[in-house]
Protein backbone atom coordinates (compact mmCIF):
# COMPACT_ATOMS: atom_id res chain seq x y z
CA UNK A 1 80.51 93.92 106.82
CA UNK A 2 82.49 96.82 105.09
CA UNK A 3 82.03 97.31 101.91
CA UNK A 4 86.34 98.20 101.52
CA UNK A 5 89.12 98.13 103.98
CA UNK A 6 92.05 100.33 103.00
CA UNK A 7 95.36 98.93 104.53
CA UNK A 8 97.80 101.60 105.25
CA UNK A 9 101.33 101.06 106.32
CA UNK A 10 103.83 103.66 107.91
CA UNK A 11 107.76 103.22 108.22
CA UNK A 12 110.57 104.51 109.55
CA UNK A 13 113.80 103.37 108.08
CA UNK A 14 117.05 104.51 108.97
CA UNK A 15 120.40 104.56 106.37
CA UNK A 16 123.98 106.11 107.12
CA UNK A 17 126.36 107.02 104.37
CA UNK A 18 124.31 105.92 101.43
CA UNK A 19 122.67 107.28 97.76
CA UNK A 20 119.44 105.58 97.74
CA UNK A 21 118.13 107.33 94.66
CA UNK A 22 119.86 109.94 92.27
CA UNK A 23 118.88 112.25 90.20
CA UNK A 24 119.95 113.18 86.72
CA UNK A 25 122.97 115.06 88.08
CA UNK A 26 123.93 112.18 89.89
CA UNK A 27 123.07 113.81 93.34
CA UNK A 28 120.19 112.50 96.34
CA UNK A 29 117.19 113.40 94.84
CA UNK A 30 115.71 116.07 97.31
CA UNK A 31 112.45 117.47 98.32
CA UNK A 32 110.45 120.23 100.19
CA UNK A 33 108.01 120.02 103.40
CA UNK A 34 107.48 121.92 106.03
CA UNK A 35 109.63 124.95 104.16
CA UNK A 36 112.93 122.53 104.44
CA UNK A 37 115.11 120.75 102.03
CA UNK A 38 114.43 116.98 102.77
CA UNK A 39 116.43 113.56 101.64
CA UNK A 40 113.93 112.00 99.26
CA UNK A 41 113.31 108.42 97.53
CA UNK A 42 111.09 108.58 94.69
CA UNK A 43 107.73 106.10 94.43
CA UNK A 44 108.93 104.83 91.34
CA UNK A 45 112.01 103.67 92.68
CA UNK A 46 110.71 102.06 95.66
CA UNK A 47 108.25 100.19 93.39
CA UNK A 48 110.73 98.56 91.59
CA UNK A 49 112.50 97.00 94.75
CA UNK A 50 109.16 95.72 95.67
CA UNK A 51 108.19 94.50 93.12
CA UNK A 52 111.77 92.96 92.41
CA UNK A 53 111.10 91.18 96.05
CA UNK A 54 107.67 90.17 95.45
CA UNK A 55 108.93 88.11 91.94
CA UNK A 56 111.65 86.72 94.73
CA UNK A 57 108.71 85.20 96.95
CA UNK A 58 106.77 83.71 93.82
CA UNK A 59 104.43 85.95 92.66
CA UNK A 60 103.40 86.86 88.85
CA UNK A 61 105.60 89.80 88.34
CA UNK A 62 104.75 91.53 84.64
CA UNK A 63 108.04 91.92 81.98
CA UNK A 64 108.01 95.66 81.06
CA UNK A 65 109.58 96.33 77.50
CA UNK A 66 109.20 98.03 74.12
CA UNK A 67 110.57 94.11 72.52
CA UNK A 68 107.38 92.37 74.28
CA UNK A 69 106.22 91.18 70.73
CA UNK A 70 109.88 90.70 69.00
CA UNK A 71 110.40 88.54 72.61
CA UNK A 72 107.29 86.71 71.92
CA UNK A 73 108.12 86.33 67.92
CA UNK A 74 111.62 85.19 68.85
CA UNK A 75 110.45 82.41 71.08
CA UNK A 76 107.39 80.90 68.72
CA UNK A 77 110.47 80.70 66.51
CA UNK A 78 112.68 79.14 68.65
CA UNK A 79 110.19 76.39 70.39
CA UNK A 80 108.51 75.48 66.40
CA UNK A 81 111.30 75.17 63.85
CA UNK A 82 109.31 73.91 61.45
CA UNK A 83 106.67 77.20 61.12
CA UNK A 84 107.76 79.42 58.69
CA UNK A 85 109.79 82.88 59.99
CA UNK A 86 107.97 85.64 57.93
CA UNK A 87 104.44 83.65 58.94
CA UNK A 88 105.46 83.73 62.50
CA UNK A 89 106.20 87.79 62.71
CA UNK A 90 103.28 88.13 60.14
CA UNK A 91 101.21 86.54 62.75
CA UNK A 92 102.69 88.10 66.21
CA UNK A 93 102.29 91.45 64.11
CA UNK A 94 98.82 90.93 63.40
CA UNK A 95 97.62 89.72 66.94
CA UNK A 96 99.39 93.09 68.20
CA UNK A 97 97.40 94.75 65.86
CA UNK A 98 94.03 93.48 66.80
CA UNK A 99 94.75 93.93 70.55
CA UNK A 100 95.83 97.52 69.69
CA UNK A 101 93.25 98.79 67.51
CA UNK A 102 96.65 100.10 65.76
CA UNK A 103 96.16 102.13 62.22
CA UNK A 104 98.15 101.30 59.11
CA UNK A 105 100.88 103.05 60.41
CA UNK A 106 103.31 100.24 60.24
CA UNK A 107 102.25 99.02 56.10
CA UNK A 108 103.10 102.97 55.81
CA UNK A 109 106.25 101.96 56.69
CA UNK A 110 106.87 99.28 54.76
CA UNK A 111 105.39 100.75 51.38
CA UNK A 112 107.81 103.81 51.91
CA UNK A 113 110.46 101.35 52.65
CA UNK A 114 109.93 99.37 49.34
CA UNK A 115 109.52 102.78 47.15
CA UNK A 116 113.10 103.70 48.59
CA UNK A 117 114.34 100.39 47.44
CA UNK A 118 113.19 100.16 44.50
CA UNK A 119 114.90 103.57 43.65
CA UNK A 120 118.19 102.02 44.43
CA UNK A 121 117.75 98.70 42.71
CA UNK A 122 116.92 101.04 39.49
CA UNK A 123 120.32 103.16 40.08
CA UNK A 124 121.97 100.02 40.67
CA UNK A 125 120.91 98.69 37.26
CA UNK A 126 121.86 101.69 35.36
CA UNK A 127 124.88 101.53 37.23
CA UNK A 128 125.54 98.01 36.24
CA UNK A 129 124.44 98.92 32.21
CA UNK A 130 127.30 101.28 31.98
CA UNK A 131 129.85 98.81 33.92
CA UNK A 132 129.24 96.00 31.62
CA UNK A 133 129.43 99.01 28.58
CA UNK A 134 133.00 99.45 29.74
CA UNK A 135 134.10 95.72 30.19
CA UNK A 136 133.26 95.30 26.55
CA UNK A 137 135.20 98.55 25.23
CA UNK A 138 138.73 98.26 23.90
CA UNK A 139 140.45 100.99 25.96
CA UNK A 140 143.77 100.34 23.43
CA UNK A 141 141.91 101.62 20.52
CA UNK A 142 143.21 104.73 18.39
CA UNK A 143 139.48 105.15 16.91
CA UNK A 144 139.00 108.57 18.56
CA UNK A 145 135.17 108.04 18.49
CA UNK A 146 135.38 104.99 20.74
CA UNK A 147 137.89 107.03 22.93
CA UNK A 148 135.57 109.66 23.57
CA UNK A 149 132.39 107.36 24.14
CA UNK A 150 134.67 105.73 26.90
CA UNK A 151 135.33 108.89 28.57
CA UNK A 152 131.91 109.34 28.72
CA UNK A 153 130.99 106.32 30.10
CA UNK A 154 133.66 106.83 32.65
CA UNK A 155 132.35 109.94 33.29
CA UNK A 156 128.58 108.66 33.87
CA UNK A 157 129.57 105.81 35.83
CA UNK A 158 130.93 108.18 38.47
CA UNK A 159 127.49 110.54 38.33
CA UNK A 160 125.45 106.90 38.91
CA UNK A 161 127.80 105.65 40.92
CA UNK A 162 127.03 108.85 43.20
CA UNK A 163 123.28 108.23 42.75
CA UNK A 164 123.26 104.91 43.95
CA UNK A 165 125.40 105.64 47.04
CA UNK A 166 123.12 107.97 47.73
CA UNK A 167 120.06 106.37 47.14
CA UNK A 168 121.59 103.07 49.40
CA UNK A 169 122.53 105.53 52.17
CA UNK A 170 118.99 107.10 52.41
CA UNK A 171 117.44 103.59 52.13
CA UNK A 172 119.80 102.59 54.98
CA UNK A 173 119.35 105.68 57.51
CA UNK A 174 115.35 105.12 56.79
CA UNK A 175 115.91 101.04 58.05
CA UNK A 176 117.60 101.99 61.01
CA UNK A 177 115.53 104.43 62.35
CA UNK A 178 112.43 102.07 61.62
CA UNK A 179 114.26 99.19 62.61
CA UNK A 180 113.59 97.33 59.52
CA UNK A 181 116.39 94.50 58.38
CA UNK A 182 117.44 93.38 55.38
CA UNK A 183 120.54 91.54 53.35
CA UNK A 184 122.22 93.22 51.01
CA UNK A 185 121.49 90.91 48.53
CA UNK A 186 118.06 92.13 48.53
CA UNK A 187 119.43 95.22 47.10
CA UNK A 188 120.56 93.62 44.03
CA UNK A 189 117.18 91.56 43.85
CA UNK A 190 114.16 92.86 41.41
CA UNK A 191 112.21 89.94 43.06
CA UNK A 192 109.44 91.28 45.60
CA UNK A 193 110.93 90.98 48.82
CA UNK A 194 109.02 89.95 52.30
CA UNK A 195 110.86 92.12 54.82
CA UNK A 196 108.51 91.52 57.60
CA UNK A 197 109.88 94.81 59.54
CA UNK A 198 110.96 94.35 63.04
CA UNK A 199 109.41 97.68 63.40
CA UNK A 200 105.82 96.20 63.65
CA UNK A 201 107.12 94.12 66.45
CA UNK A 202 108.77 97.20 68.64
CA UNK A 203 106.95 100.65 70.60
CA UNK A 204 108.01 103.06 71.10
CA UNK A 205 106.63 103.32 74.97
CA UNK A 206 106.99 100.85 77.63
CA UNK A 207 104.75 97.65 77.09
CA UNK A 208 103.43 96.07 80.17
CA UNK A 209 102.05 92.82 80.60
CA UNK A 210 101.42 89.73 82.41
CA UNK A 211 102.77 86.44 81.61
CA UNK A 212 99.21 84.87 81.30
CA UNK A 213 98.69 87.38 78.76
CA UNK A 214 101.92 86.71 76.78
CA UNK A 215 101.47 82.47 76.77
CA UNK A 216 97.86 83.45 75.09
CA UNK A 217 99.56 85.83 72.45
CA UNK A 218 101.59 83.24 71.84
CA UNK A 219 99.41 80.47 72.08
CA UNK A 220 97.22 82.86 69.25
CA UNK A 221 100.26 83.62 67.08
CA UNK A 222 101.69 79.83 66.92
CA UNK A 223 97.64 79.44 65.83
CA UNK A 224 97.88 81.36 62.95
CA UNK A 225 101.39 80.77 61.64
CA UNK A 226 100.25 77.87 61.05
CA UNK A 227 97.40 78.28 58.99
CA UNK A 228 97.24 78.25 54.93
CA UNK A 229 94.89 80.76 54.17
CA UNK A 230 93.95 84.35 55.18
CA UNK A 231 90.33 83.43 55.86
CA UNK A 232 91.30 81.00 58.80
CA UNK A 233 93.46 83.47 60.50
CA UNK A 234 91.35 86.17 59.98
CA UNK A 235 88.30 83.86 61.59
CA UNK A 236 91.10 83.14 64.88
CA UNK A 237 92.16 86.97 65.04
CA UNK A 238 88.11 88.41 65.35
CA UNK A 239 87.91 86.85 68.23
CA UNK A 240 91.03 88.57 70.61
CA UNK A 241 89.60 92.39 70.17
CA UNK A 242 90.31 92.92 73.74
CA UNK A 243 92.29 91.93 76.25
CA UNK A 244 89.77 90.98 78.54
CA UNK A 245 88.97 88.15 75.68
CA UNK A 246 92.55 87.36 75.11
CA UNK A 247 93.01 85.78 79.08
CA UNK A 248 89.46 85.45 80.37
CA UNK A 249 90.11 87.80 83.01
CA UNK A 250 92.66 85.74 84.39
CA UNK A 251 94.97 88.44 85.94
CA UNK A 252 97.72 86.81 88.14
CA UNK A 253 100.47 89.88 87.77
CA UNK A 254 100.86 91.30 91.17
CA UNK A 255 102.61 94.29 90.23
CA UNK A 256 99.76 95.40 87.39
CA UNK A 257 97.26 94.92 90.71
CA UNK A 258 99.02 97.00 92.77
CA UNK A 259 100.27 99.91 90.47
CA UNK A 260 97.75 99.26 87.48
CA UNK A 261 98.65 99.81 83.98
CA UNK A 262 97.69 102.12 80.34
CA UNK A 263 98.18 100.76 77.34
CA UNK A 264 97.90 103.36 74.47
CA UNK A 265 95.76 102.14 72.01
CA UNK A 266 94.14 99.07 73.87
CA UNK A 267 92.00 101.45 76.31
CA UNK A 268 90.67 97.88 77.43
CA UNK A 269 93.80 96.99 78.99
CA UNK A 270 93.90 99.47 81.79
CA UNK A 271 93.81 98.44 85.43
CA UNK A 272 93.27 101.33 87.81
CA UNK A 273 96.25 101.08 90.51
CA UNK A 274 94.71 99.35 94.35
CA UNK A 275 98.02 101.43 96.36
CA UNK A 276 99.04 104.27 96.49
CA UNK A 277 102.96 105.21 97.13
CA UNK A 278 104.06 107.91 98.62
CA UNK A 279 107.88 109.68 98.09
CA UNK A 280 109.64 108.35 101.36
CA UNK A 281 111.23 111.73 102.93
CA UNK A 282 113.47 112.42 105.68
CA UNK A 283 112.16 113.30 109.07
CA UNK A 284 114.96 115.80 109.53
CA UNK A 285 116.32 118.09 106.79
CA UNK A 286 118.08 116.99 104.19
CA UNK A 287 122.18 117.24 104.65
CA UNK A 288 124.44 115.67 102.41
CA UNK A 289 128.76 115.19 102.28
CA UNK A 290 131.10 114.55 99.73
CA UNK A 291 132.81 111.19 99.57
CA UNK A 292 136.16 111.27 97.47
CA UNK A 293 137.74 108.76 96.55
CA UNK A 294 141.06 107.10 94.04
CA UNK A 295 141.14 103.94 92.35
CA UNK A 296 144.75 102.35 92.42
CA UNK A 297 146.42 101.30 89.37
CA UNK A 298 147.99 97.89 90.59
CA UNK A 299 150.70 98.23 87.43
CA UNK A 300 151.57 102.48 88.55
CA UNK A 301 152.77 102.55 92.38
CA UNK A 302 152.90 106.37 91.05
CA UNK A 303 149.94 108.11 92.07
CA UNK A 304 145.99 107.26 91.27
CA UNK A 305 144.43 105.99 88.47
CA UNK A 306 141.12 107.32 88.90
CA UNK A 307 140.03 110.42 91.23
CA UNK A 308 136.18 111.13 91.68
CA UNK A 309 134.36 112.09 94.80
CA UNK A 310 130.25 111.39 94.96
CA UNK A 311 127.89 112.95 96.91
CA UNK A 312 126.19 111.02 100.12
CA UNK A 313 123.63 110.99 102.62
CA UNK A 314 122.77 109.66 106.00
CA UNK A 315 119.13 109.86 107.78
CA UNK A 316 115.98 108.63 108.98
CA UNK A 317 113.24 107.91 106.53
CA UNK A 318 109.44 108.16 106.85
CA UNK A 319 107.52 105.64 104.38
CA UNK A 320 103.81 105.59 103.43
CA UNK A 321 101.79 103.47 101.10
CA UNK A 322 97.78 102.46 101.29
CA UNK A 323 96.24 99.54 99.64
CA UNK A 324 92.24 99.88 98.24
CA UNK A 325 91.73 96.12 99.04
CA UNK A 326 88.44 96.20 96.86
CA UNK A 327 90.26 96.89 93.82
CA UNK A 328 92.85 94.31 94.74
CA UNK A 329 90.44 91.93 94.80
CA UNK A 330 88.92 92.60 91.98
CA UNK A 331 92.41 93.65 89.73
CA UNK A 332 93.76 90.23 90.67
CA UNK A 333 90.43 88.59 90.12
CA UNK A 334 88.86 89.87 86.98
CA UNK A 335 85.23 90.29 89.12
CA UNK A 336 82.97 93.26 90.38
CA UNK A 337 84.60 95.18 93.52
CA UNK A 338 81.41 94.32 94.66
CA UNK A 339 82.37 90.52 95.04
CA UNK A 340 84.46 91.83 97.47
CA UNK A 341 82.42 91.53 100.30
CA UNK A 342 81.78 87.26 99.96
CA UNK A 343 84.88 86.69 98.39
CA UNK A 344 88.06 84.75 100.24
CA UNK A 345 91.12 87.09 100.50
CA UNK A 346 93.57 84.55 100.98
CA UNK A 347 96.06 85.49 97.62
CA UNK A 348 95.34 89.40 98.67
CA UNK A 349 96.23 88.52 102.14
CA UNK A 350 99.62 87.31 101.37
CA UNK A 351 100.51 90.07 98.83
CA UNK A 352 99.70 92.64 101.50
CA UNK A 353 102.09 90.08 103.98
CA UNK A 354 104.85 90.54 101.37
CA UNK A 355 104.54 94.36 100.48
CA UNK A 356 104.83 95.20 104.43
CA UNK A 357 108.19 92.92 104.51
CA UNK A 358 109.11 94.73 101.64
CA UNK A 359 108.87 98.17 102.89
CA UNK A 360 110.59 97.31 105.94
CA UNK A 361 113.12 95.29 105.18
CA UNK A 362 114.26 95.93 101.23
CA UNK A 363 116.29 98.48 100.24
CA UNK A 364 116.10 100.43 97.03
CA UNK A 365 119.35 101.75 96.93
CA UNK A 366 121.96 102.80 94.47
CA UNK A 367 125.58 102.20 95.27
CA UNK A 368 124.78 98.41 96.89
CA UNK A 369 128.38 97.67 96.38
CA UNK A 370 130.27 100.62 97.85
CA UNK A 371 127.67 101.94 100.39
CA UNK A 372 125.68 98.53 101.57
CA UNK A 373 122.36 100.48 102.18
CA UNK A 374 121.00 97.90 103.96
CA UNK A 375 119.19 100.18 106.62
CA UNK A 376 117.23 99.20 110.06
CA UNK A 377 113.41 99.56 110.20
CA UNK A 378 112.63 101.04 113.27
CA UNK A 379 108.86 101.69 113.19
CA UNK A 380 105.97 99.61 111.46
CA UNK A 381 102.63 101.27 112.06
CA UNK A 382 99.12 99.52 109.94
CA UNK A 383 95.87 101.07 110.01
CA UNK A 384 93.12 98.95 108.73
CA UNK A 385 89.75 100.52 107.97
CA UNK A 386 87.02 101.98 106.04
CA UNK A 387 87.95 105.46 106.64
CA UNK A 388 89.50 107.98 104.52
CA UNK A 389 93.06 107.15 104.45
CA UNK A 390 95.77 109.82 105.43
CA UNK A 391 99.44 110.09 104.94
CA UNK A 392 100.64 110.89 108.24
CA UNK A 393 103.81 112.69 107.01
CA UNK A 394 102.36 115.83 109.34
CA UNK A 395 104.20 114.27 112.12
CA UNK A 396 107.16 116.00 110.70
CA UNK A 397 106.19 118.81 109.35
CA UNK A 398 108.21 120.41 111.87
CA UNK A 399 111.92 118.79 110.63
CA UNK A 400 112.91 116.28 113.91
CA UNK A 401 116.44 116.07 115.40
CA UNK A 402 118.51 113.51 113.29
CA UNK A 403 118.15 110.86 115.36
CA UNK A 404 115.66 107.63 114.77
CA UNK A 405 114.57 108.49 118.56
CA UNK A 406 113.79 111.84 117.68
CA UNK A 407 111.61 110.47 114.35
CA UNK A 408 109.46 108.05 116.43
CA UNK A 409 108.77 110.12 119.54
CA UNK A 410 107.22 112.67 116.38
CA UNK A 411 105.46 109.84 115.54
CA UNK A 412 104.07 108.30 118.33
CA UNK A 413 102.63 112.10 119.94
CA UNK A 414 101.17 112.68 116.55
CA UNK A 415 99.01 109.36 116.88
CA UNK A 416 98.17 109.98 120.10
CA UNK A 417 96.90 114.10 119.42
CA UNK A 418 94.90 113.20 116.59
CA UNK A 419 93.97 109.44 115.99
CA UNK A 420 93.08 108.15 119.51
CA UNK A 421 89.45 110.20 119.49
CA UNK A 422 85.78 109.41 118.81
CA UNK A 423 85.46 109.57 115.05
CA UNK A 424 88.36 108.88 114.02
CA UNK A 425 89.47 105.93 115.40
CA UNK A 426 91.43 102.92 113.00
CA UNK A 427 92.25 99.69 114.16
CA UNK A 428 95.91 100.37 114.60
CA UNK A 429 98.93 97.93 114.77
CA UNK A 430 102.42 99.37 115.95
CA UNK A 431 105.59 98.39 116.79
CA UNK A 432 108.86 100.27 117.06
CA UNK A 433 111.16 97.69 117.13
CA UNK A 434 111.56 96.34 113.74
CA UNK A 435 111.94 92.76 115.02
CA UNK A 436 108.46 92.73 116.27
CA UNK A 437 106.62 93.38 112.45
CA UNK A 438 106.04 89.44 111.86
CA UNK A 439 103.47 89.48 114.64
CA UNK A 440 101.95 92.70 112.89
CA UNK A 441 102.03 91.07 109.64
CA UNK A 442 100.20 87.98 110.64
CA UNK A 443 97.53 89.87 112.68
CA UNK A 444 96.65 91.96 109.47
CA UNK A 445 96.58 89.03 107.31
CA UNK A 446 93.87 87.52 109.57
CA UNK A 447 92.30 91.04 109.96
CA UNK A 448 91.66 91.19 106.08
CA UNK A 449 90.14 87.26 105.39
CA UNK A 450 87.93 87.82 107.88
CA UNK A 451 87.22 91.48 106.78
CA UNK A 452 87.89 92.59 110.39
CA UNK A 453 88.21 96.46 111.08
């Protein structure tokens, strides 16, 4: 019985006329092998259209956002009318903070916040002294005296007046870039205000996480809203140090599986990635053509409204990825990659079903509505084993004609040179017609329940 199967998949995927990914310029992103310019699609954006299709066939698909906790604060809010706002953020702030091990950075925040404040409420009130001074003065008098203490007045109204525009503007830039809110009327308070910053609730990095592990954050958070006293939610929030705590290792995002996770701050959190993605390249060298194009202005028979031209591409793409089905197991499953051995596969089964559809059949392309880059799959090749995996990219090392014919008959003699002798033998499924990949699909699912290599 092996002790880990790695599942590798190979593609080849042809497009015409297309932009499947762009870079910052707005071009094909491009790459190098073999000393030639190639067409390339990035991991990352492949990914995404995967994962996009795996939420479509109902999986557990993570939300990835900086607003996780304002999302989660919004919706305690929302579903329990009768718990108090501030209590609610208070609360969803605090269980972030325990799961983060974060620092006092954030009460920082708020104390500088509240320093800044209070500087303009006090310009505002010596402001307001000298405005009520000059309602009360009798501007018609001939007393010279009273003239000139008016003219004073006047005079430091508009210094104060400067002060506390000032003062308001810094407090205001300082809000924004914290994203703290607050009325304006809290301005003019000298009561101690709760402002309950929405800063404590937003990162400033991308937040990923299961939707197990956002009910239970909730679940926590509606907990301790609704307590009375700071010794009860203290005794509620000792007890979610760790993620691990927080869902009882019950892990049912698919994506975080596959691709793993970090979590600055929350070291606890990580999940070590079970596949590995390769950038899909062109088998051929990379050759791209200018598409121009007008918009017409339906109220102007007179010429264009719009002129542009974008840049395309048309070719034949190789596609890798591998799959460490012990750490899928155990990613999805909270135990020991040990387990793996006497465990049933049936859930990993059907994500590795899914991912192979996906990477044959979805298409993570730009420009859907003016280029439909829905291309053919042409090859499907999975390698199931205990071996060393091995992007077979080699194949075309040597850039192939720009045909899909060209790109499999690369293929196929590379298989047959160097992965059809003693040693190095895989159990190998093929099939270049991309009709035939259900049949693959439902051999390899049976090939990993019953651990078959």
């Amino acid at each position: 019985m092996p002790r880990n199967i790695f599942v590798e998949i190979h593609t080849l995927t042809s497009y015409s006329s297309v932009l499947l990914n762009r870079d910052d310029f707005g071009s094909p992103k491009t790459g190098f092998f073999g000393g030639k310019e190639r067409t390339r699609i990035s991991s990352q954006c492949q990914k995404y259209a995967w994962r996009q299709y795996l939420q479509d066939q109902g999986f557990d698909i993570s939300v990835r956002s900086r607003e996780i906790f304002k999302s989660i604060a919004d919706d305690i809010i929302a579903s329990n009318p009768s718990l108090d706002k501030v209590a609610v953020i208070s609360a969803v702030v605090a269980c972030k903070k325990a799961l983060l091990a974060q620092k006092d950075k954030d009460s920082k925040v708020q104390q500088d916040f509240e320093k800044k404040l209070k500087a303009v409420q006090s310009a505002n009130a010596d402001l307001q002294v000298i405005i009520n001074e000059l309602e009360q003065s009798d501007e018609n008098t001939v007393d010279k005296e009273v003239l000139k203490k008016i003219n004073n007045l006047k005079k430091d109204k508009i210094k104060k007046q400067k002060s506390y525009n000032s003062k308001l503007e810094t407090l205001r830039e300082y809000a924004e870039k914290n994203d703290i809110t607050f009325n304006d009327k809290d301005i003019l308070s000298d009561a101690d205000v709760d402002y309950s910053t929405t800063a404590s609730l937003k990162d400033n990095e991308i937040f990923v996480i299961g939707k197990n592990e956002i009910d239970a954050i909730k679940n926590l958070a509606t907990e301790i809203a609704g307590k009375q006293t700071d010794d009860e939610k203290k005794e509620i929030l000792k007890n979610i140090k760790s993620f691990e705590k927080l869902t009882l290792n019950d892990r049912t995002a698919v994506d975080i599986a596959l691709s793993g996770r970090m979590i600055a701050g929350a070291p606890d959190s990580r999940v070590d990635s079970s596949m590995s993605v390769a950038h899909a390249i062109t088998t051929h060298e990379h050759e791209e053509f200018s598409d121009y194009f007008t918009a017409v202005d339906s109220l102007n028979p007179n010429g264009s409204a719009h002129i542009n031209s974008q840049a395309l591409t048309s070719g034949v793409f190789y596609g890798y990825a591998v799959v460490e089905m012990a750490k899928l197991f155990s990613n999805l499953s909270g135990k020991k990659e040990s387990d793996f051995i006497n465990s049933n596969l049936d859930l990993e089964s059907e994500v590795i079903a899914k991912l192979i559809e996906a990477m044959c059949f979805i298409t993570p392309g730009a420009k859907k509505g003016s280029t439909a880059p829905y291309g053919t799959n042409h090859m499907l090749v999975v390698q199931i084993s205990d071996k060393q995996p091995q992007n077979l990219v080699t194949a075309f090392e040597k850039p192939t004609e720009k045909t899909t014919s060209s790109a499999e008959d690369a293929f196929r003699t590379f298989l047959q040179q160097n992965y059809n002798h003693n040693g190095f033998s895989k159990k190998t499924y093929a099939t270049f017609n991309g009709m035939d990949s259900t049949k693959i699909i439902s051999q390899v699912k049976s090939d990993i329940i019953n651990k078959s290599i």
